[in-house]
C-alpha atoms as a PDB file:
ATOM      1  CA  UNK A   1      52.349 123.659  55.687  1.00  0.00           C
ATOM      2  CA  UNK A   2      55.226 121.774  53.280  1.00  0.00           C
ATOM      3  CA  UNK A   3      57.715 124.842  54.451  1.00  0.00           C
ATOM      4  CA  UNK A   4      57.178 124.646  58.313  1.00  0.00           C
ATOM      5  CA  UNK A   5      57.685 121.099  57.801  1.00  0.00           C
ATOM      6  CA  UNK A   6      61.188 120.923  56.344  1.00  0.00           C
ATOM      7  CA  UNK A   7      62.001 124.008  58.478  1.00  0.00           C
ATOM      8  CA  UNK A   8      61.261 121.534  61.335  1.00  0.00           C
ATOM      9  CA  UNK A   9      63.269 118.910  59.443  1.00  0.00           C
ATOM     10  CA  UNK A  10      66.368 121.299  58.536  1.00  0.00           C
ATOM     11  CA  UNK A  11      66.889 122.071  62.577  1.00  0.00           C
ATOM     12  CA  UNK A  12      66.744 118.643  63.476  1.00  0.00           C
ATOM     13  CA  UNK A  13      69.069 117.256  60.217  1.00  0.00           C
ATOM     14  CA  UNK A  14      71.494 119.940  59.076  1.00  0.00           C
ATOM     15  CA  UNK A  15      72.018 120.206  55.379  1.00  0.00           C
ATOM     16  CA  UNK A  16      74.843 119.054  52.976  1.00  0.00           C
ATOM     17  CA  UNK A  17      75.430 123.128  52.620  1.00  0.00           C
ATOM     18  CA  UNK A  18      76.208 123.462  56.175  1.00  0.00           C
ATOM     19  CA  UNK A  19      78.838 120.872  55.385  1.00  0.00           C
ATOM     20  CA  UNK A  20      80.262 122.686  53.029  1.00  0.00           C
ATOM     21  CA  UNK A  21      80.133 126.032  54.745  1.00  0.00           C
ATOM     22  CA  UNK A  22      82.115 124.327  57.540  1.00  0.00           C
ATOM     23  CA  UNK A  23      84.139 122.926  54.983  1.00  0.00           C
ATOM     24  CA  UNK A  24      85.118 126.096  53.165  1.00  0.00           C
ATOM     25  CA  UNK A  25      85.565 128.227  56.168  1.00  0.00           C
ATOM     26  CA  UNK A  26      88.426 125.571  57.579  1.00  0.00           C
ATOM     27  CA  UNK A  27      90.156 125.805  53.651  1.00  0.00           C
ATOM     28  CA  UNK A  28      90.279 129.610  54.181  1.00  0.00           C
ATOM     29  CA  UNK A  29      91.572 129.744  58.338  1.00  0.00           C
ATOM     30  CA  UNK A  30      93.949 126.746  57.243  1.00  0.00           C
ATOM     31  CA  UNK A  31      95.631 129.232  54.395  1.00  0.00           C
ATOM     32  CA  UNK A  32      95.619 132.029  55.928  1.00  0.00           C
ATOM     33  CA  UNK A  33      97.200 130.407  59.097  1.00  0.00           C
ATOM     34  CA  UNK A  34      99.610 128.511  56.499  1.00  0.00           C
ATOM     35  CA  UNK A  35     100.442 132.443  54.836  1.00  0.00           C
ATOM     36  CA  UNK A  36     100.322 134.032  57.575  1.00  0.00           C
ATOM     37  CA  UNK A  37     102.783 132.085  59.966  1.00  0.00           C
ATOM     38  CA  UNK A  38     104.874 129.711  58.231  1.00  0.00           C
ATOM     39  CA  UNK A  39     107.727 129.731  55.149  1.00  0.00           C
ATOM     40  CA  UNK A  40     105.431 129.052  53.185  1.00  0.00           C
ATOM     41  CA  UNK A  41     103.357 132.583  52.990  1.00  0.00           C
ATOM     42  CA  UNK A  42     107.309 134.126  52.929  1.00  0.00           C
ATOM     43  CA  UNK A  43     107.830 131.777  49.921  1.00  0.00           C
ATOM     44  CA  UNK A  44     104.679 132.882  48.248  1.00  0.00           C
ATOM     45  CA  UNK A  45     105.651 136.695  48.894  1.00  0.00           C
ATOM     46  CA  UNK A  46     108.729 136.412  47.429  1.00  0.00           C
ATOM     47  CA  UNK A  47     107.986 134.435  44.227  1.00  0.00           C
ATOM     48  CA  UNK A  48     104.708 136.399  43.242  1.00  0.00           C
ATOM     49  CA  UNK A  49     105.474 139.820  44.682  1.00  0.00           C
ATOM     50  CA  UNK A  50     102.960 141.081  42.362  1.00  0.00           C
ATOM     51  CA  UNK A  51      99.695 141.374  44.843  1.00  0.00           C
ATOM     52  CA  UNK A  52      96.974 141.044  42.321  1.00  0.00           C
ATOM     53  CA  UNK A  53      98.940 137.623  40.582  1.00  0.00           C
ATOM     54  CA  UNK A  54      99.336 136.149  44.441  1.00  0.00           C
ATOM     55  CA  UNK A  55      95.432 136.766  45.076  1.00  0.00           C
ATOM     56  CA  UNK A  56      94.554 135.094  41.613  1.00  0.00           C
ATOM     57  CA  UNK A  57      96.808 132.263  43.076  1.00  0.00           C
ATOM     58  CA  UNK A  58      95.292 131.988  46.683  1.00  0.00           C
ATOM     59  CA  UNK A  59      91.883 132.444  44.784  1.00  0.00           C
ATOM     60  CA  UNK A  60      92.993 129.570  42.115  1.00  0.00           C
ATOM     61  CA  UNK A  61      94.011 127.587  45.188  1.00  0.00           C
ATOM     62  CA  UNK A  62      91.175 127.818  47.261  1.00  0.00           C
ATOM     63  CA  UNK A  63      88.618 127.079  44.654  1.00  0.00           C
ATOM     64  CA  UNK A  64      90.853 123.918  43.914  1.00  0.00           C
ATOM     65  CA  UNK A  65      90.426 122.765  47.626  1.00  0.00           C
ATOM     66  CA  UNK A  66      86.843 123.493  47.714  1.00  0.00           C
ATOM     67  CA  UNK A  67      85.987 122.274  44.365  1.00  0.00           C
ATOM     68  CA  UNK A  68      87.984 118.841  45.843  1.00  0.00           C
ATOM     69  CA  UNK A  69      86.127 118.651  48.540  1.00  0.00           C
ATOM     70  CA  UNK A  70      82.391 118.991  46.877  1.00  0.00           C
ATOM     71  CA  UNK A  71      83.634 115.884  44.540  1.00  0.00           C
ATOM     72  CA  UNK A  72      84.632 114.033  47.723  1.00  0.00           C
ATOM     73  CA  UNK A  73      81.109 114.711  49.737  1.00  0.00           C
ATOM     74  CA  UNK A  74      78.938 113.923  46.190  1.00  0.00           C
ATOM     75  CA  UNK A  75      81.376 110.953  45.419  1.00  0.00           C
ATOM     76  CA  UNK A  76      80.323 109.710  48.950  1.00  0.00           C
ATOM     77  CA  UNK A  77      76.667 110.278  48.552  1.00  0.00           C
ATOM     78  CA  UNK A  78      76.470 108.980  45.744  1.00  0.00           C
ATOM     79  CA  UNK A  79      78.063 105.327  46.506  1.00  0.00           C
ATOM     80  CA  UNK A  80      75.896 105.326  49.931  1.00  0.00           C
ATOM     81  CA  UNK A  81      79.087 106.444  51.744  1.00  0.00           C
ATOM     82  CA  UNK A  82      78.798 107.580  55.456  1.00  0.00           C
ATOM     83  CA  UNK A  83      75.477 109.356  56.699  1.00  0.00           C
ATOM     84  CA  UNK A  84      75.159 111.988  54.050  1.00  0.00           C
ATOM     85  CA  UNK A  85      72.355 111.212  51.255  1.00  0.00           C
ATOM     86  CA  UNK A  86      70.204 112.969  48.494  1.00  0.00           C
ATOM     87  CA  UNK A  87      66.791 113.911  49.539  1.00  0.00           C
ATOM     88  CA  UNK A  88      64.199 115.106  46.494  1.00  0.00           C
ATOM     89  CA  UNK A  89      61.336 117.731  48.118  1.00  0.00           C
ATOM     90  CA  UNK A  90      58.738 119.406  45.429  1.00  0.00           C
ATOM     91  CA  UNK A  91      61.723 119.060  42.609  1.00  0.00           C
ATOM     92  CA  UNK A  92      64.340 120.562  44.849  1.00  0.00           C
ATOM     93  CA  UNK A  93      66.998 118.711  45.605  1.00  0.00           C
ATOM     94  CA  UNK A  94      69.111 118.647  48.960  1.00  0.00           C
ATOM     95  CA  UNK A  95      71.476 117.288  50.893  1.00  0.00           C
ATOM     96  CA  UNK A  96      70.534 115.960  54.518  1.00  0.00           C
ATOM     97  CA  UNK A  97      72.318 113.578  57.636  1.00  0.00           C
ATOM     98  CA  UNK A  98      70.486 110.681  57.879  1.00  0.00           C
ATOM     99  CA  UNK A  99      71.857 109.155  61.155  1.00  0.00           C
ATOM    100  CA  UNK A 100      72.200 110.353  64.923  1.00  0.00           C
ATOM    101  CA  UNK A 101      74.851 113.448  65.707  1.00  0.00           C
END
């Protein structure tokens, strides 16, 4: 009964992990646009020619921006910041939009 209910819920109010789907998968199509077609990816080329060091570095990178951005959206929940907000079902916790889309 509990589980139909908050699938209900979940289609109506997407989750704070959607968020941060959305907001990983625009890190990883930003730098690989920035690699792939600017002087920047030549730049990274040339100084780490080494392929494994310059995937440790994109890796390093990326979990940098994402790690960044997961402060941001908690930082923001937690001081009652935008729409986002903590929502506490059977011990689980999750994050949910409380507003209109």
């Amino acid at each position: 009964m509990l589980g139909k209910a908050r699938d209900e819920f979940n289609k109506v109010c997407p989750t704070g992990a959607l968020f941060l789907l959305a907001f990983a998968s625009l890190v990883a199509a930003v730098l690989l646009v920035l690699l792939q077609l600017t002087r920047l990816g030549y730049l990274v080329r040339s100084t780490i020619p080494d392929r494994p060091r310059r995937r440790m570095f994109l890796a390093s990178v990326s979990f940098l921006l994402t790690f960044v951005g997961v402060r941001i959206l908690v930082h923001r929940i937690v001081n009652h910041e935008g729409r986002l907000q903590w929502v506490v079902i059977m011990e689980h916790t999750s994050t949910i939009w409380s507003g209109e889309f």
